[in-house]
Every structure is written in structure tokens, then in C-alpha cells.
C-alpha atoms as a PDB file:
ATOM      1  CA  UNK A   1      99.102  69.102 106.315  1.00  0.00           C
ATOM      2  CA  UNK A   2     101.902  71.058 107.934  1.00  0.00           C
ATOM      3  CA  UNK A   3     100.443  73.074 111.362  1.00  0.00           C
ATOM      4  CA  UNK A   4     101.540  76.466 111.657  1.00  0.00           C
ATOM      5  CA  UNK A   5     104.395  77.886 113.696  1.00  0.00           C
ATOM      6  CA  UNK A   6     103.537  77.759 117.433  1.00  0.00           C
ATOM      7  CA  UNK A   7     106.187  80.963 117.684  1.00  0.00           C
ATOM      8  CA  UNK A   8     105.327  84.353 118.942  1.00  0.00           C
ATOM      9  CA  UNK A   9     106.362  87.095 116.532  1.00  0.00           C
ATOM     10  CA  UNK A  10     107.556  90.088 117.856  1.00  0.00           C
ATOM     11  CA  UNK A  11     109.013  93.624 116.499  1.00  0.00           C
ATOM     12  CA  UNK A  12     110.678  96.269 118.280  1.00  0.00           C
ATOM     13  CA  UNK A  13     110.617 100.159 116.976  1.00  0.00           C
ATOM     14  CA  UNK A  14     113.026 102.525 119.001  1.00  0.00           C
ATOM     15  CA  UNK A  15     110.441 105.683 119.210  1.00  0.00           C
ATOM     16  CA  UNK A  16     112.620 108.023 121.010  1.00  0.00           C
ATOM     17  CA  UNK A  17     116.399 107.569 122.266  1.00  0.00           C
ATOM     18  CA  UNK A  18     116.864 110.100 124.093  1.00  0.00           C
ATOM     19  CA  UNK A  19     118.429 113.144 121.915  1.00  0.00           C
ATOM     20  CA  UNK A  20     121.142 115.123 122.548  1.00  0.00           C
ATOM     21  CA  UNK A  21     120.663 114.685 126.199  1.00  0.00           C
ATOM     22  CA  UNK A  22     122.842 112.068 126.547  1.00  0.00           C
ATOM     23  CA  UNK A  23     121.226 110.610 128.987  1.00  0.00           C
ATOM     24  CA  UNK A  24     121.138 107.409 127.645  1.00  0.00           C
ATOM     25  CA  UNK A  25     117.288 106.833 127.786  1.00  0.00           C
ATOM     26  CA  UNK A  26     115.247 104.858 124.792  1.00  0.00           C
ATOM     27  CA  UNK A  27     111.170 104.950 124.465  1.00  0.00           C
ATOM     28  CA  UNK A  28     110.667 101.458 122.527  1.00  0.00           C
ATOM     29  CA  UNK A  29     107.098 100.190 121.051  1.00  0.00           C
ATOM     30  CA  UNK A  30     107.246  96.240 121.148  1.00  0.00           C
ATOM     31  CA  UNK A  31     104.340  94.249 119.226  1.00  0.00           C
ATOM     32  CA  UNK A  32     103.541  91.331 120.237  1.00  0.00           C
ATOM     33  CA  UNK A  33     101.606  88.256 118.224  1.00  0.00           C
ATOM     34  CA  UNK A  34     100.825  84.742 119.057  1.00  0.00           C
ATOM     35  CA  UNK A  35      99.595  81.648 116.911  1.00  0.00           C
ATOM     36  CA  UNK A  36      97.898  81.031 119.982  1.00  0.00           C
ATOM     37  CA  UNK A  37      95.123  84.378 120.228  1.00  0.00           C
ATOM     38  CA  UNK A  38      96.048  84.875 115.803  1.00  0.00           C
ATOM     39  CA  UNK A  39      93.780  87.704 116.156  1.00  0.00           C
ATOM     40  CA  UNK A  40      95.508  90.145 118.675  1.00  0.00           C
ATOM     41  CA  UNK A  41      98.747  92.132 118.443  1.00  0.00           C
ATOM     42  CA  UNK A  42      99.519  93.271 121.604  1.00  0.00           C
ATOM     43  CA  UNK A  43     101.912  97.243 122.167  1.00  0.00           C
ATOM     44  CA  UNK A  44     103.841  97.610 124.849  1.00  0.00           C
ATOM     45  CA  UNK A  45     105.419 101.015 124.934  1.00  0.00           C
ATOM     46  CA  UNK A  46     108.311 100.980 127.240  1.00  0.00           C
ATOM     47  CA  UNK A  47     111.131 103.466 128.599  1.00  0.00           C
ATOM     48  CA  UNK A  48     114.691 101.601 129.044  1.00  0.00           C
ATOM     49  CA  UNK A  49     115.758 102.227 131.778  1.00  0.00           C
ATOM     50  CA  UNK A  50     112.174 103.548 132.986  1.00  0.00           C
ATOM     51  CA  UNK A  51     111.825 106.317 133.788  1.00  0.00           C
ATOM     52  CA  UNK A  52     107.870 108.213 135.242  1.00  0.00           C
ATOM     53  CA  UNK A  53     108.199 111.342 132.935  1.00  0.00           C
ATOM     54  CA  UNK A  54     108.295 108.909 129.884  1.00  0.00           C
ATOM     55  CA  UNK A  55     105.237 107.096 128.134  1.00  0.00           C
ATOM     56  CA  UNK A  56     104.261 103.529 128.907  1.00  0.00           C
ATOM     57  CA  UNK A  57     101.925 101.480 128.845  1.00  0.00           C
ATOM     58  CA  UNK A  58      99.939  97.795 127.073  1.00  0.00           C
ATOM     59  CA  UNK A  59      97.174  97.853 124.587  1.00  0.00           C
ATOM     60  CA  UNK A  60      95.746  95.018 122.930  1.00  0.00           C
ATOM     61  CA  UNK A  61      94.300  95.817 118.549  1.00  0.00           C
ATOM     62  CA  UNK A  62      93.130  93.851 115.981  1.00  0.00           C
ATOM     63  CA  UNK A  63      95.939  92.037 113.686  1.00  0.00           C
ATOM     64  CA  UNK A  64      93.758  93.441 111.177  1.00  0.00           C
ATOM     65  CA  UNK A  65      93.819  96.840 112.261  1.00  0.00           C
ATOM     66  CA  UNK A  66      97.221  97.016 111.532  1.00  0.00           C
ATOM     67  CA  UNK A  67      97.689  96.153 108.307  1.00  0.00           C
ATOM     68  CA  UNK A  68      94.625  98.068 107.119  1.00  0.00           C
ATOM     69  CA  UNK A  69      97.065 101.413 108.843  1.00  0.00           C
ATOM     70  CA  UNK A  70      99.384 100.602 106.185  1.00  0.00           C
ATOM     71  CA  UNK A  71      96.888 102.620 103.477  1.00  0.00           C
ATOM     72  CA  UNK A  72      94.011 103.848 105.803  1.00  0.00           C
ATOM     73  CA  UNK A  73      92.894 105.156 109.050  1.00  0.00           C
ATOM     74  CA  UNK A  74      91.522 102.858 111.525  1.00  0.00           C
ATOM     75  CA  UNK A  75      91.282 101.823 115.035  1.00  0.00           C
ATOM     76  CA  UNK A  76      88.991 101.933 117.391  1.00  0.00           C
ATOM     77  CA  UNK A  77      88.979 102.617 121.748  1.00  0.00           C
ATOM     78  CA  UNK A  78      92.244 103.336 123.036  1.00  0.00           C
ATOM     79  CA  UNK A  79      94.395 102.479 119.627  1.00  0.00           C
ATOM     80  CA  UNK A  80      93.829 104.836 116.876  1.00  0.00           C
ATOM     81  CA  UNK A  81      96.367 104.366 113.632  1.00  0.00           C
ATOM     82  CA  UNK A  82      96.954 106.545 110.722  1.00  0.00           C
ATOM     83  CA  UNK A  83      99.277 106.230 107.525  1.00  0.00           C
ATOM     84  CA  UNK A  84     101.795 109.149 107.430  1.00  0.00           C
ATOM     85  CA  UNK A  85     102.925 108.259 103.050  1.00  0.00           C
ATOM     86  CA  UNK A  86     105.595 111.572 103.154  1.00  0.00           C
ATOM     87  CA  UNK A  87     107.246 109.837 106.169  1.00  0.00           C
ATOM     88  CA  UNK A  88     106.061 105.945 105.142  1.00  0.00           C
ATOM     89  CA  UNK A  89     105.662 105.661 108.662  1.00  0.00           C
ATOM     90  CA  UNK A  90     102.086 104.545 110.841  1.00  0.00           C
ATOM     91  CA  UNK A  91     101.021 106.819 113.740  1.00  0.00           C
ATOM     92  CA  UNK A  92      99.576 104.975 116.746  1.00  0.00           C
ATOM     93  CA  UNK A  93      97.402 107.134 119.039  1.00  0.00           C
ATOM     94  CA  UNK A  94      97.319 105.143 122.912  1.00  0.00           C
ATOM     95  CA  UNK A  95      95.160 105.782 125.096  1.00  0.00           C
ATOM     96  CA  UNK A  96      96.599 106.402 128.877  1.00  0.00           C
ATOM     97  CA  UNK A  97      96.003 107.958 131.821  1.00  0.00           C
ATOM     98  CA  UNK A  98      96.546 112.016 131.067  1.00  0.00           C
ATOM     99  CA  UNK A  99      97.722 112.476 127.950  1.00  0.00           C
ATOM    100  CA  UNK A 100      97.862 110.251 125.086  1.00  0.00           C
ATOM    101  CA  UNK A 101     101.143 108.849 123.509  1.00  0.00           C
ATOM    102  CA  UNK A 102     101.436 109.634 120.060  1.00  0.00           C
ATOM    103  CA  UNK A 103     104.272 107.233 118.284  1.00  0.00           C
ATOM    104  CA  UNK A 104     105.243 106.462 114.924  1.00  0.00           C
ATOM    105  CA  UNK A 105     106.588 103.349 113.887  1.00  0.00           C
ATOM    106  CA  UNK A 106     108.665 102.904 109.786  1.00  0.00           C
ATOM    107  CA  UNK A 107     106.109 101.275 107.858  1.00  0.00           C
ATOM    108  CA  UNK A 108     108.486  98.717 106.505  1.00  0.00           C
ATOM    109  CA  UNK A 109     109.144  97.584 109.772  1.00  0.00           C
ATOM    110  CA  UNK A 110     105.060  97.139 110.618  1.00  0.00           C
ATOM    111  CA  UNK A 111     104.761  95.361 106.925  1.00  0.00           C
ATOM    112  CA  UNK A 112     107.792  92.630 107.815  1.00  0.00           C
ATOM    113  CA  UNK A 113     105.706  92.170 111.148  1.00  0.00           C
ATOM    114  CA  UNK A 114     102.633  91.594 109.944  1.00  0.00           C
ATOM    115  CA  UNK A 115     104.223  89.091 106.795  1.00  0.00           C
ATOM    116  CA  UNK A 116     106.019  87.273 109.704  1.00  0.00           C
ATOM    117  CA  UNK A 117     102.409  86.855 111.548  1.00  0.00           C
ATOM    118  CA  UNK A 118     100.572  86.126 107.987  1.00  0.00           C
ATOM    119  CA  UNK A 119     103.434  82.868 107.534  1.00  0.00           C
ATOM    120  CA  UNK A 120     102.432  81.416 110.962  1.00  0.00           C
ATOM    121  CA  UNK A 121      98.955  81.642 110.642  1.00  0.00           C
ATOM    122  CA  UNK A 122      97.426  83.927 106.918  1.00  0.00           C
ATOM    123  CA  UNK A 123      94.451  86.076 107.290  1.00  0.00           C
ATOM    124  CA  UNK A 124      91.195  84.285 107.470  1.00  0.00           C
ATOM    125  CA  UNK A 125      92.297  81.032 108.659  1.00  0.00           C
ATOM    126  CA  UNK A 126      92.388  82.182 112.201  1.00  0.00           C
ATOM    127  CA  UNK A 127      88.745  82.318 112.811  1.00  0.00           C
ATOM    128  CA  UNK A 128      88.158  79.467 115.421  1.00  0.00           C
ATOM    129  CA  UNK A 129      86.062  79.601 118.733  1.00  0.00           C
ATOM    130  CA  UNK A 130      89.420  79.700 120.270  1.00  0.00           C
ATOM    131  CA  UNK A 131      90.754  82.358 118.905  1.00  0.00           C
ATOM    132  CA  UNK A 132      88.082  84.214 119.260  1.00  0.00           C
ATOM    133  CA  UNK A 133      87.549  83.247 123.136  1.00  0.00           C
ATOM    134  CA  UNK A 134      91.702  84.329 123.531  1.00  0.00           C
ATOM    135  CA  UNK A 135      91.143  88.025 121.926  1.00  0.00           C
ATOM    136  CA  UNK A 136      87.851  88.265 124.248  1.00  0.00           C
ATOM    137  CA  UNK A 137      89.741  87.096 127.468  1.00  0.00           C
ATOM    138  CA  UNK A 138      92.726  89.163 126.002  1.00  0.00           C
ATOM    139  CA  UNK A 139      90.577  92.637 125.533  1.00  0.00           C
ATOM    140  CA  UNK A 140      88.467  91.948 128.975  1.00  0.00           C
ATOM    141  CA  UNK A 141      91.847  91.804 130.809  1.00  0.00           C
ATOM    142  CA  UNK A 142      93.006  95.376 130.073  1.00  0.00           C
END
């Protein structure tokens, strides 16, 4: 039996870059997955260089969740997702302190994620007490 890829997977989606400013400035969404926690896809929405009038911020969702976005509304807490199929793009709604960010990320790119993830370890073969105790420790920590 071959064991699955102990890689993390990760994607980056350039939200913002700045304009016509030319300022130079880039809001990037980074998802994050490990074989380790196979449930959990973790966001990190960034500014490069950073910058306090831009959005940032870490949220941990469901692998799940995100591939369901691909043809439906879902999410729940502080991540909310929506299809956008004139754009083939995926909102993601975040939760922060004052207002929320709203980003959109190509859908192609969230699909090539999520295939990536599905190689290392598919869809239903992740349920194990330890994955399940990593998403738990992973959700009570933000």
C-alpha cells in the first residue's frame, strides 16, 4: 500500500496589486493544506509589503467547504463562500475585526488546489481520530 504524500499543498491568488497607483503593493490569499489535519484548509490574506489600510488576516474552513463553493453556497462562522459562474470565480466572505474582506479567487485555480489535496489524501479517507483532533485543536486556536 503506498502512504500518501506527507507534503503541504499550497495556492496563492494575487487579489489586488495595487492599480494604477504604482505603488507597488499586492493583497495575496494563500491556502494552506496538510496531510497532517486532511480536513482543514487554512487562508491567510496578506498585503506584500504590509501595509494597516490593507486586509489581513488567518481563517481556518472545511476542505469540504471549498469544493462544495465550486457549484453552491456554503460556509459557515467567519468564512462564507459563494460561486460567481459569469466570472468562474469563488467569493470568500472573512470575518475580521471592522469590516469584512470580501475576495475572489479564479475558480480554476481553487479546483487545481483542491485536486492537488484530493491526490495526497481523496475525500473520505481522511476521517481518523487524528484528523479530527488536528481540525479541533486547529479551529480552537483562532
Amino acid at each position: 500500500m503506498e502512504l500518501p504524500s506527507s507534503e503541504p499543498v499550497t495556492a496563492e491568488a494575487v487579489i489586488h496589486d495595487g492599480g494604477h497607483s504604482g505603488r507597488g503593493r499586492l493583497t495575496v490569499l494563500k491556502l494552506s493544506w496538510s496531510p497532517r489535519d486532511p480536513l482543514a484548509v487554512e487562508l491567510t490574506l496578506s498585503a506584500q509589503p504590509d501595509h494597516p489600510a490593507l486586509p489581513r488576516g488567518s481563517w481556518v474552513i472545511l476542505r469540504d467547504f471549498l469544493r462544495y463553493a465550486l457549484e453552491e453556497p456554503t460556509g459557515d462562522g467567519d468564512v462564507r463562500l459563494r460561486p460567481d459562474d459569469l466570472r468562474d470565480r469563488v467569493w470568500f466572505e472573512l470575518a475580521r475585526p471592522g469590516r469584512a474582506a470580501s475576495v475572489s479567487v479564479a475558480r480554476p485555480l481553487l479546483r487545481a488546489f483542491l485536486d492537488r489535496t484530493e491526490q495526497a489524501v481523496p475525500c473520505g479517507k481522511e476521517r481518523s481520530d487524528e484528523a479530527i483532533e488536528a481540525l479541533l485543536h486547529r479551529l480552537q486556536s483562532f
